[in-house]
C-alpha atoms as a PDB file:
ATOM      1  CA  UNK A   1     102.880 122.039   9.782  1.00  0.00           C
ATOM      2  CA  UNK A   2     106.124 122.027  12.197  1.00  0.00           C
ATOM      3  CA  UNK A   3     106.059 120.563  15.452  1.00  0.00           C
ATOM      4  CA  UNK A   4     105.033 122.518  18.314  1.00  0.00           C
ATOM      5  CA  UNK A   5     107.488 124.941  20.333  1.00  0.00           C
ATOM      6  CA  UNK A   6     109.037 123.561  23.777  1.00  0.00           C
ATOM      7  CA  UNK A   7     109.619 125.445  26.303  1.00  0.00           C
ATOM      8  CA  UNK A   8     112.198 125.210  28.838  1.00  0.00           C
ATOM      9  CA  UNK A   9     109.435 123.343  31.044  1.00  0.00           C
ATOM     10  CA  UNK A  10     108.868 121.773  28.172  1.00  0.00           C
ATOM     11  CA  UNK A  11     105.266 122.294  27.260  1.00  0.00           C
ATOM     12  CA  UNK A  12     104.303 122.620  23.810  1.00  0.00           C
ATOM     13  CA  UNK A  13     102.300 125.762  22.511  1.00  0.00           C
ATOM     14  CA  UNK A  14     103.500 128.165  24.574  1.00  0.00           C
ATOM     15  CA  UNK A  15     106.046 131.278  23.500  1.00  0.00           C
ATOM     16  CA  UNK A  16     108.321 130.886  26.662  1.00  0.00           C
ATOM     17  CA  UNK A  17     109.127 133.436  29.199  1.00  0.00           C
ATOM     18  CA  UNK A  18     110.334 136.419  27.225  1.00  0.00           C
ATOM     19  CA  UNK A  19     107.208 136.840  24.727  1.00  0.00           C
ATOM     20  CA  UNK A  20     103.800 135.991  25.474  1.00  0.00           C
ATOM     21  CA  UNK A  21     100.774 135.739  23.063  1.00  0.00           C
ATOM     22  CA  UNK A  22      97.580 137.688  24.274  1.00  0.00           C
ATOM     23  CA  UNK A  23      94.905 135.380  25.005  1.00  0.00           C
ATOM     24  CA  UNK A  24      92.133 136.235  22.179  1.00  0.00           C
ATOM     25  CA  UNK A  25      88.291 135.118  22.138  1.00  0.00           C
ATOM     26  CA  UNK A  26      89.036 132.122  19.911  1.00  0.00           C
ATOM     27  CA  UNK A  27      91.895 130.398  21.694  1.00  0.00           C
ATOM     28  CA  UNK A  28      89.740 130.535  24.327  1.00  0.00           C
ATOM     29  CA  UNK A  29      86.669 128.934  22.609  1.00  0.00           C
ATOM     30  CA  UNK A  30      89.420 126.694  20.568  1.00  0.00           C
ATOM     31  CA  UNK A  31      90.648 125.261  23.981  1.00  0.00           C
ATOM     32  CA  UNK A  32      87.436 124.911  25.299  1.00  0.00           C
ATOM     33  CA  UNK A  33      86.254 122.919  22.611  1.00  0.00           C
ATOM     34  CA  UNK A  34      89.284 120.913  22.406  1.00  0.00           C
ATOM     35  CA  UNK A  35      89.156 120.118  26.441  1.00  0.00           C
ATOM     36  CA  UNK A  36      85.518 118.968  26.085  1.00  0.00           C
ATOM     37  CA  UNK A  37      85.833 116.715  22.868  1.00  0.00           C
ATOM     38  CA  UNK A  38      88.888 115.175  24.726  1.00  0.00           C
ATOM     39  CA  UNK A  39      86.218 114.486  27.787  1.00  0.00           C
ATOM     40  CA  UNK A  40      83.986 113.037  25.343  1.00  0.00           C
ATOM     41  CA  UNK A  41      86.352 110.382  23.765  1.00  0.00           C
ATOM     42  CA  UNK A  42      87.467 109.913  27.020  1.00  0.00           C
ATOM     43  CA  UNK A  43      83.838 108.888  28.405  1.00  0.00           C
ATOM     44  CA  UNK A  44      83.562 106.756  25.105  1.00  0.00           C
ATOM     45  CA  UNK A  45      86.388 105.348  25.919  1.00  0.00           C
ATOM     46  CA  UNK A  46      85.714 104.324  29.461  1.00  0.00           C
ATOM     47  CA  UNK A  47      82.134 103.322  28.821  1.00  0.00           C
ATOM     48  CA  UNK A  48      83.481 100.715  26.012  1.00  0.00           C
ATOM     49  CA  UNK A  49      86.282  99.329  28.905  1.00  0.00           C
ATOM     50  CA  UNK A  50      83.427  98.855  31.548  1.00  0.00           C
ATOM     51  CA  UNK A  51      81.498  96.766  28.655  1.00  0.00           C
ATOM     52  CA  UNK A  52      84.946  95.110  27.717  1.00  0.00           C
ATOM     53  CA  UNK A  53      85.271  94.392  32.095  1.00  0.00           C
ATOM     54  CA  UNK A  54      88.789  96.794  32.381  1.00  0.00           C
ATOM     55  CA  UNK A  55      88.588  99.221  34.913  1.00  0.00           C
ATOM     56  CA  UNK A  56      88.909 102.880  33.997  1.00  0.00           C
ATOM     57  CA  UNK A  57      92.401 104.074  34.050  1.00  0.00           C
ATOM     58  CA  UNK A  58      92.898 107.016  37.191  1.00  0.00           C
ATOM     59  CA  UNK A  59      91.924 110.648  35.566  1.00  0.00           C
ATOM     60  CA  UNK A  60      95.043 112.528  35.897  1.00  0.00           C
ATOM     61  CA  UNK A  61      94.405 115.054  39.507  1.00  0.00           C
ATOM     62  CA  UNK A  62      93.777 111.575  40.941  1.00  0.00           C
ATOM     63  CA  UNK A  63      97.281 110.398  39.734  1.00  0.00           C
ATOM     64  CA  UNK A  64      99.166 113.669  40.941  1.00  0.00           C
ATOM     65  CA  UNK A  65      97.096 113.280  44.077  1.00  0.00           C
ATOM     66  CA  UNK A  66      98.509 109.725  44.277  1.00  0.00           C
ATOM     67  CA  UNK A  67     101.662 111.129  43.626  1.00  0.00           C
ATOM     68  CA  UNK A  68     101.034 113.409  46.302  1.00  0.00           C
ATOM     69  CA  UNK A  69     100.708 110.807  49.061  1.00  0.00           C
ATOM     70  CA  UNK A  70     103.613 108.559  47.933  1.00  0.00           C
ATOM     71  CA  UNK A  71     105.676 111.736  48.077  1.00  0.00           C
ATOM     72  CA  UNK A  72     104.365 112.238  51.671  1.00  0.00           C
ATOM     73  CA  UNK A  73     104.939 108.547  52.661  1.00  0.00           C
ATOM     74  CA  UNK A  74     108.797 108.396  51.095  1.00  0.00           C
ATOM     75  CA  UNK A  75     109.156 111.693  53.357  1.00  0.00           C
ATOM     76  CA  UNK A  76     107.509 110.013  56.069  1.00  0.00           C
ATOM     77  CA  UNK A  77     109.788 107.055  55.834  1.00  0.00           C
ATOM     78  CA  UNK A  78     112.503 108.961  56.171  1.00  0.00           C
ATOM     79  CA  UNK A  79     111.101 110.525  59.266  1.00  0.00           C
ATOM     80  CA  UNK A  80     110.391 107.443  60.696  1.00  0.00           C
ATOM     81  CA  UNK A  81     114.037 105.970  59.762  1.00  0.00           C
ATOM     82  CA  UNK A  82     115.181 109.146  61.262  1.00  0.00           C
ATOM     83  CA  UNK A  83     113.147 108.924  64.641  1.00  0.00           C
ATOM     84  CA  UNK A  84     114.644 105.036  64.695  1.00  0.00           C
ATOM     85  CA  UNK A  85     117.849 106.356  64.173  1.00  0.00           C
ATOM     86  CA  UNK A  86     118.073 108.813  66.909  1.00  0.00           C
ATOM     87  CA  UNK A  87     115.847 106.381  69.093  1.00  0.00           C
ATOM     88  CA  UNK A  88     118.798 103.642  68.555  1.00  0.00           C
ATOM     89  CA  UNK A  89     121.691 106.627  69.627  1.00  0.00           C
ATOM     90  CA  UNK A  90     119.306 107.489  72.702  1.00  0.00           C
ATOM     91  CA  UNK A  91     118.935 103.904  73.622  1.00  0.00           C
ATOM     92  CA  UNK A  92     122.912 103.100  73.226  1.00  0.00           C
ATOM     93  CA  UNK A  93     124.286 106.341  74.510  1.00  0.00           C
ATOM     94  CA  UNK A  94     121.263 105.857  77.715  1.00  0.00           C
ATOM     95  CA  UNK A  95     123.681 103.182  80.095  1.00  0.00           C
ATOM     96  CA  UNK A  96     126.791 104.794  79.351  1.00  0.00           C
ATOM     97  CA  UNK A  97     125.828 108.021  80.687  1.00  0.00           C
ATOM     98  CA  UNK A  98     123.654 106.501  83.901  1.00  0.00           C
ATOM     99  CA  UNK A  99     127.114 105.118  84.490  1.00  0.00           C
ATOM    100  CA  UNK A 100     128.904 108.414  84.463  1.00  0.00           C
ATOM    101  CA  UNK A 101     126.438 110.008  86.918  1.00  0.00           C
ATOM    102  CA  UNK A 102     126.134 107.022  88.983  1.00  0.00           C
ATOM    103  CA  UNK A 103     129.425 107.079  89.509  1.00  0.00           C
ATOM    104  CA  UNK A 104     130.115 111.013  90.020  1.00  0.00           C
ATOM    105  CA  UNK A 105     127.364 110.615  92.630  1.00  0.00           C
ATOM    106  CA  UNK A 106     129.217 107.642  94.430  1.00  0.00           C
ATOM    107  CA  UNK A 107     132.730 109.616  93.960  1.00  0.00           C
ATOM    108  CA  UNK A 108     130.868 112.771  95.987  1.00  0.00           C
ATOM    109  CA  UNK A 109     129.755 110.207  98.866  1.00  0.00           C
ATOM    110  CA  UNK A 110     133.137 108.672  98.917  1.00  0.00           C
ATOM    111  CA  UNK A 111     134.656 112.360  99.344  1.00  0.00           C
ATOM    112  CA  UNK A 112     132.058 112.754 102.013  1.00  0.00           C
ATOM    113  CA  UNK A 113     133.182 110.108 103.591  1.00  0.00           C
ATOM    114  CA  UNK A 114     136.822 110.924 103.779  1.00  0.00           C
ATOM    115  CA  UNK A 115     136.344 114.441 104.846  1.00  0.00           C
ATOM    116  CA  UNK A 116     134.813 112.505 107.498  1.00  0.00           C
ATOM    117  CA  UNK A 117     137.068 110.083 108.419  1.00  0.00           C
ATOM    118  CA  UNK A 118     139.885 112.624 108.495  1.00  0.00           C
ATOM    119  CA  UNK A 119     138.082 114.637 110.900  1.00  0.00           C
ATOM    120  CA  UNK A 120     137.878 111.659 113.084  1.00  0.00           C
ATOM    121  CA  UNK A 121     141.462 110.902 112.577  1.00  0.00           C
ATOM    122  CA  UNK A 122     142.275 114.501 113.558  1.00  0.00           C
ATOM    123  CA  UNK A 123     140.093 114.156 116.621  1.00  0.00           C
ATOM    124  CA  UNK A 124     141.822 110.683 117.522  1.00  0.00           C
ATOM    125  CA  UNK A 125     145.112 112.484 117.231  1.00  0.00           C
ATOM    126  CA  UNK A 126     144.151 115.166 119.552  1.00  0.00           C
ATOM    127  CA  UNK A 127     142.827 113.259 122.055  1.00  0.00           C
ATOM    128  CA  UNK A 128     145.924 110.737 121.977  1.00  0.00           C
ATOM    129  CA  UNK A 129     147.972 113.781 122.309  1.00  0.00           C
ATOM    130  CA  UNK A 130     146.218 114.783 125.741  1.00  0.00           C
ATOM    131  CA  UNK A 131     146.639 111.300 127.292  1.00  0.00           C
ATOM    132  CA  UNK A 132     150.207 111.515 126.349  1.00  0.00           C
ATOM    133  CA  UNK A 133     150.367 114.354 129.017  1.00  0.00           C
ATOM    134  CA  UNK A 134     151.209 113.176 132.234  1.00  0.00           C
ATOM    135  CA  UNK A 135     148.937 116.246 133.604  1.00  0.00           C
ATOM    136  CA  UNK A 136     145.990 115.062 132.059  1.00  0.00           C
ATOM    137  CA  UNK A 137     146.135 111.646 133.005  1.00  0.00           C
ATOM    138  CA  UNK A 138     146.597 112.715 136.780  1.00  0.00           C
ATOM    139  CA  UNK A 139     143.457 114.499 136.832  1.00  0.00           C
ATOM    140  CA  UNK A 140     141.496 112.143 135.157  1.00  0.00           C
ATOM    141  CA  UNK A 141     142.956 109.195 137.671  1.00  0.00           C
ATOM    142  CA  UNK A 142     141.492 111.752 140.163  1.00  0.00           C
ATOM    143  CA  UNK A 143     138.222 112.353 138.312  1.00  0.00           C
ATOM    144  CA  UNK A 144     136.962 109.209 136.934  1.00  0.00           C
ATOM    145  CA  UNK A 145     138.926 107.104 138.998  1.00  0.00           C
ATOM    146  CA  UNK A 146     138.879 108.841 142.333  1.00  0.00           C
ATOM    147  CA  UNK A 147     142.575 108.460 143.160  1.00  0.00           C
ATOM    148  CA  UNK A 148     144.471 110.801 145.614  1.00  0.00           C
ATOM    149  CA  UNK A 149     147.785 111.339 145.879  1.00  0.00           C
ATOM    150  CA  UNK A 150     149.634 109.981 148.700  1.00  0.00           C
ATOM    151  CA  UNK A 151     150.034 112.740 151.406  1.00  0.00           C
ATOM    152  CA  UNK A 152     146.567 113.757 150.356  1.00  0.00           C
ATOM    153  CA  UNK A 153     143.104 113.225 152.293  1.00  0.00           C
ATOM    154  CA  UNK A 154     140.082 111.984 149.762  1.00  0.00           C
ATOM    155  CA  UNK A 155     136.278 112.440 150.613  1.00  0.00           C
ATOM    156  CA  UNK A 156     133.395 111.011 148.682  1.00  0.00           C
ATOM    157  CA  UNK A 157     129.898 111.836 149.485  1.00  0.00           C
ATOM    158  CA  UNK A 158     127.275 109.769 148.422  1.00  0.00           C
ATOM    159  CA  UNK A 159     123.904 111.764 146.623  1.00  0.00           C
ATOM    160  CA  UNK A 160     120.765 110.556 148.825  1.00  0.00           C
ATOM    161  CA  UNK A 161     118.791 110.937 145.491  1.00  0.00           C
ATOM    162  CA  UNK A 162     121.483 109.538 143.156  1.00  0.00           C
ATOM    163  CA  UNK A 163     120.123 106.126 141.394  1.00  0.00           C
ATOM    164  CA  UNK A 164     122.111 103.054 143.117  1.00  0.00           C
ATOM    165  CA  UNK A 165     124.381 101.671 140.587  1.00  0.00           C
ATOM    166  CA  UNK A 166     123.814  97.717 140.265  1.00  0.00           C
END
Protein backbone atom coordinates (compact mmCIF):
# COMPACT_ATOMS: atom_id res chain seq x y z
CA UNK A 1 0.00 0.00 0.00
CA UNK A 2 1.64 3.61 -0.78
CA UNK A 3 1.74 6.22 1.66
CA UNK A 4 -1.02 8.53 1.98
CA UNK A 5 -1.45 11.78 -0.30
CA UNK A 6 -0.34 15.31 1.27
CA UNK A 7 -1.85 18.06 0.62
CA UNK A 8 -0.55 21.44 0.42
CA UNK A 9 -1.78 21.82 4.20
CA UNK A 10 -0.39 18.81 4.47
CA UNK A 11 -3.01 16.42 5.70
CA UNK A 12 -3.01 13.01 4.57
CA UNK A 13 -6.18 11.40 2.85
CA UNK A 14 -7.48 14.11 1.29
CA UNK A 15 -7.52 14.80 -2.81
CA UNK A 16 -6.49 18.56 -2.48
CA UNK A 17 -8.29 21.52 -3.73
CA UNK A 18 -8.95 20.79 -7.38
CA UNK A 19 -10.76 17.22 -6.99
CA UNK A 20 -12.75 16.17 -4.20
CA UNK A 21 -14.07 12.62 -3.34
CA UNK A 22 -17.91 12.49 -2.51
CA UNK A 23 -18.41 11.55 0.94
CA UNK A 24 -20.19 7.92 0.68
CA UNK A 25 -22.10 5.94 3.58
CA UNK A 26 -19.00 3.91 4.44
CA UNK A 27 -16.31 6.54 4.85
CA UNK A 28 -18.58 7.86 7.02
CA UNK A 29 -19.20 4.71 9.16
CA UNK A 30 -15.26 3.87 8.44
CA UNK A 31 -14.32 7.22 10.22
CA UNK A 32 -16.66 6.83 12.78
CA UNK A 33 -15.46 3.64 13.77
CA UNK A 34 -11.95 4.58 13.48
CA UNK A 35 -12.55 7.93 15.79
CA UNK A 36 -14.21 5.77 18.48
CA UNK A 37 -11.66 2.77 18.62
CA UNK A 38 -8.97 5.59 18.83
CA UNK A 39 -11.16 6.93 22.05
CA UNK A 40 -11.11 3.55 23.33
CA UNK A 41 -7.28 2.88 23.31
CA UNK A 42 -7.02 6.18 24.38
CA UNK A 43 -9.22 5.56 27.69
CA UNK A 44 -7.13 2.23 28.03
CA UNK A 45 -4.43 4.05 27.84
CA UNK A 46 -5.12 6.69 30.41
CA UNK A 47 -6.78 4.32 32.84
CA UNK A 48 -3.37 2.11 32.84
CA UNK A 49 -1.24 5.74 33.50
CA UNK A 50 -3.58 6.66 36.50
CA UNK A 51 -2.78 2.93 37.89
CA UNK A 52 0.97 3.47 36.82
CA UNK A 53 0.55 7.35 38.96
CA UNK A 54 1.31 9.57 35.40
CA UNK A 55 -1.10 12.05 34.79
CA UNK A 56 -3.10 11.92 31.57
CA UNK A 57 -1.48 13.76 28.81
CA UNK A 58 -3.92 17.16 27.69
CA UNK A 59 -6.62 15.82 24.91
CA UNK A 60 -5.79 17.82 21.97
CA UNK A 61 -8.86 21.05 21.97
CA UNK A 62 -7.33 21.51 25.43
CA UNK A 63 -3.79 21.91 23.87
CA UNK A 64 -4.99 24.31 20.95
CA UNK A 65 -6.97 26.04 23.66
CA UNK A 66 -3.66 26.35 25.55
CA UNK A 67 -2.24 27.45 22.53
CA UNK A 68 -4.89 29.82 22.32
CA UNK A 69 -4.08 31.71 25.53
CA UNK A 70 -0.27 31.74 25.10
CA UNK A 71 -1.00 33.28 21.72
CA UNK A 72 -3.17 35.89 23.55
CA UNK A 73 -0.55 36.49 26.33
CA UNK A 74 2.64 36.88 23.67
CA UNK A 75 0.09 39.51 22.01
CA UNK A 76 -0.62 40.87 25.25
CA UNK A 77 3.01 41.29 26.06
CA UNK A 78 3.53 43.12 23.32
CA UNK A 79 0.71 45.40 24.22
CA UNK A 80 1.91 45.88 27.44
CA UNK A 81 5.68 46.54 26.13
CA UNK A 82 3.96 48.84 23.81
CA UNK A 83 1.82 50.82 26.48
CA UNK A 84 5.46 51.00 28.51
CA UNK A 85 6.94 52.22 25.57
CA UNK A 86 4.74 55.07 24.79
CA UNK A 87 4.26 55.59 28.68
CA UNK A 88 8.29 56.09 28.83
CA UNK A 89 8.03 58.80 25.51
CA UNK A 90 5.00 60.51 27.46
CA UNK A 91 6.91 60.62 30.65
CA UNK A 92 10.31 62.00 28.88
CA UNK A 93 8.77 64.23 26.30
CA UNK A 94 6.16 65.56 29.63
CA UNK A 95 9.03 68.38 31.23
CA UNK A 96 10.30 69.40 28.04
CA UNK A 97 7.12 70.59 26.77
CA UNK A 98 5.80 72.17 30.39
CA UNK A 99 8.99 74.09 29.74
CA UNK A 100 8.03 75.37 26.35
CA UNK A 101 4.61 76.61 27.56
CA UNK A 102 5.87 77.84 30.75
CA UNK A 103 7.99 79.83 29.11
CA UNK A 104 5.70 81.17 26.08
CA UNK A 105 3.38 82.12 28.96
CA UNK A 106 6.20 84.12 30.84
CA UNK A 107 7.44 85.62 27.28
CA UNK A 108 3.51 86.99 26.85
CA UNK A 109 3.71 88.62 30.51
CA UNK A 110 7.08 90.01 29.79
CA UNK A 111 5.55 91.62 26.45
CA UNK A 112 2.80 92.81 28.69
CA UNK A 113 4.95 94.33 30.64
CA UNK A 114 6.88 96.29 28.13
CA UNK A 115 3.92 97.52 26.27
CA UNK A 116 3.47 98.84 29.61
CA UNK A 117 6.42 100.34 30.51
CA UNK A 118 6.66 102.08 27.15
CA UNK A 119 3.44 103.64 27.66
CA UNK A 120 4.73 105.03 30.84
CA UNK A 121 7.86 106.13 29.22
CA UNK A 122 5.76 107.89 26.55
CA UNK A 123 3.69 109.51 29.26
CA UNK A 124 6.99 110.59 31.21
CA UNK A 125 8.14 112.12 27.98
CA UNK A 126 5.08 114.09 27.51
CA UNK A 127 4.79 115.39 30.65
CA UNK A 128 8.66 116.39 30.75
CA UNK A 129 7.96 118.07 27.55
CA UNK A 130 5.18 120.41 29.20
CA UNK A 131 7.41 121.45 32.14
CA UNK A 132 9.99 122.31 29.64
CA UNK A 133 7.51 125.13 28.58
CA UNK A 134 8.06 128.16 30.30
CA UNK A 135 4.07 128.75 29.88
CA UNK A 136 3.21 125.87 31.72
CA UNK A 137 5.36 126.27 34.51
CA UNK A 138 3.99 129.93 35.04
CA UNK A 139 0.60 128.79 35.48
CA UNK A 140 1.24 126.07 37.59
CA UNK A 141 3.59 128.52 39.96
CA UNK A 142 0.22 130.39 39.93
CA UNK A 143 -1.99 127.34 40.53
CA UNK A 144 -0.40 125.10 42.94
CA UNK A 145 1.85 127.51 44.24
CA UNK A 146 -0.21 130.65 44.38
CA UNK A 147 2.41 133.03 42.97
CA UNK A 148 1.52 136.40 41.23
CA UNK A 149 3.40 138.24 39.13
CA UNK A 150 4.87 141.37 40.26
CA UNK A 151 2.60 144.32 39.15
CA UNK A 152 -0.22 141.94 39.88
CA UNK A 153 -2.77 141.95 42.97
CA UNK A 154 -3.39 138.16 44.49
CA UNK A 155 -6.56 137.21 46.60
CA UNK A 156 -7.11 133.98 48.42
CA UNK A 157 -10.31 133.18 50.07
CA UNK A 158 -10.47 130.74 52.58
CA UNK A 159 -13.69 127.89 52.24
CA UNK A 160 -15.63 128.19 55.75
CA UNK A 161 -16.40 124.42 55.18
CA UNK A 162 -12.99 123.42 53.76
CA UNK A 163 -11.19 120.75 56.27
CA UNK A 164 -8.19 122.73 58.12
CA UNK A 165 -5.04 121.37 56.84
CA UNK A 166 -2.70 120.26 59.89
Amino acid sequence: MSAPRRTPRGRPGSPGPARTAPKTAKTAKATKAAKSAKTATATKASVERRRMGRPDPEPAAQERARRRTERRTQLTGRAAVLALVMVALSLSLAYPIRQYFGQRAEMADLRDQVRLQEQRVAELQADRDRWSDPAYIKAQARDRLHYCMPDETCYVTVDPQAPSRP
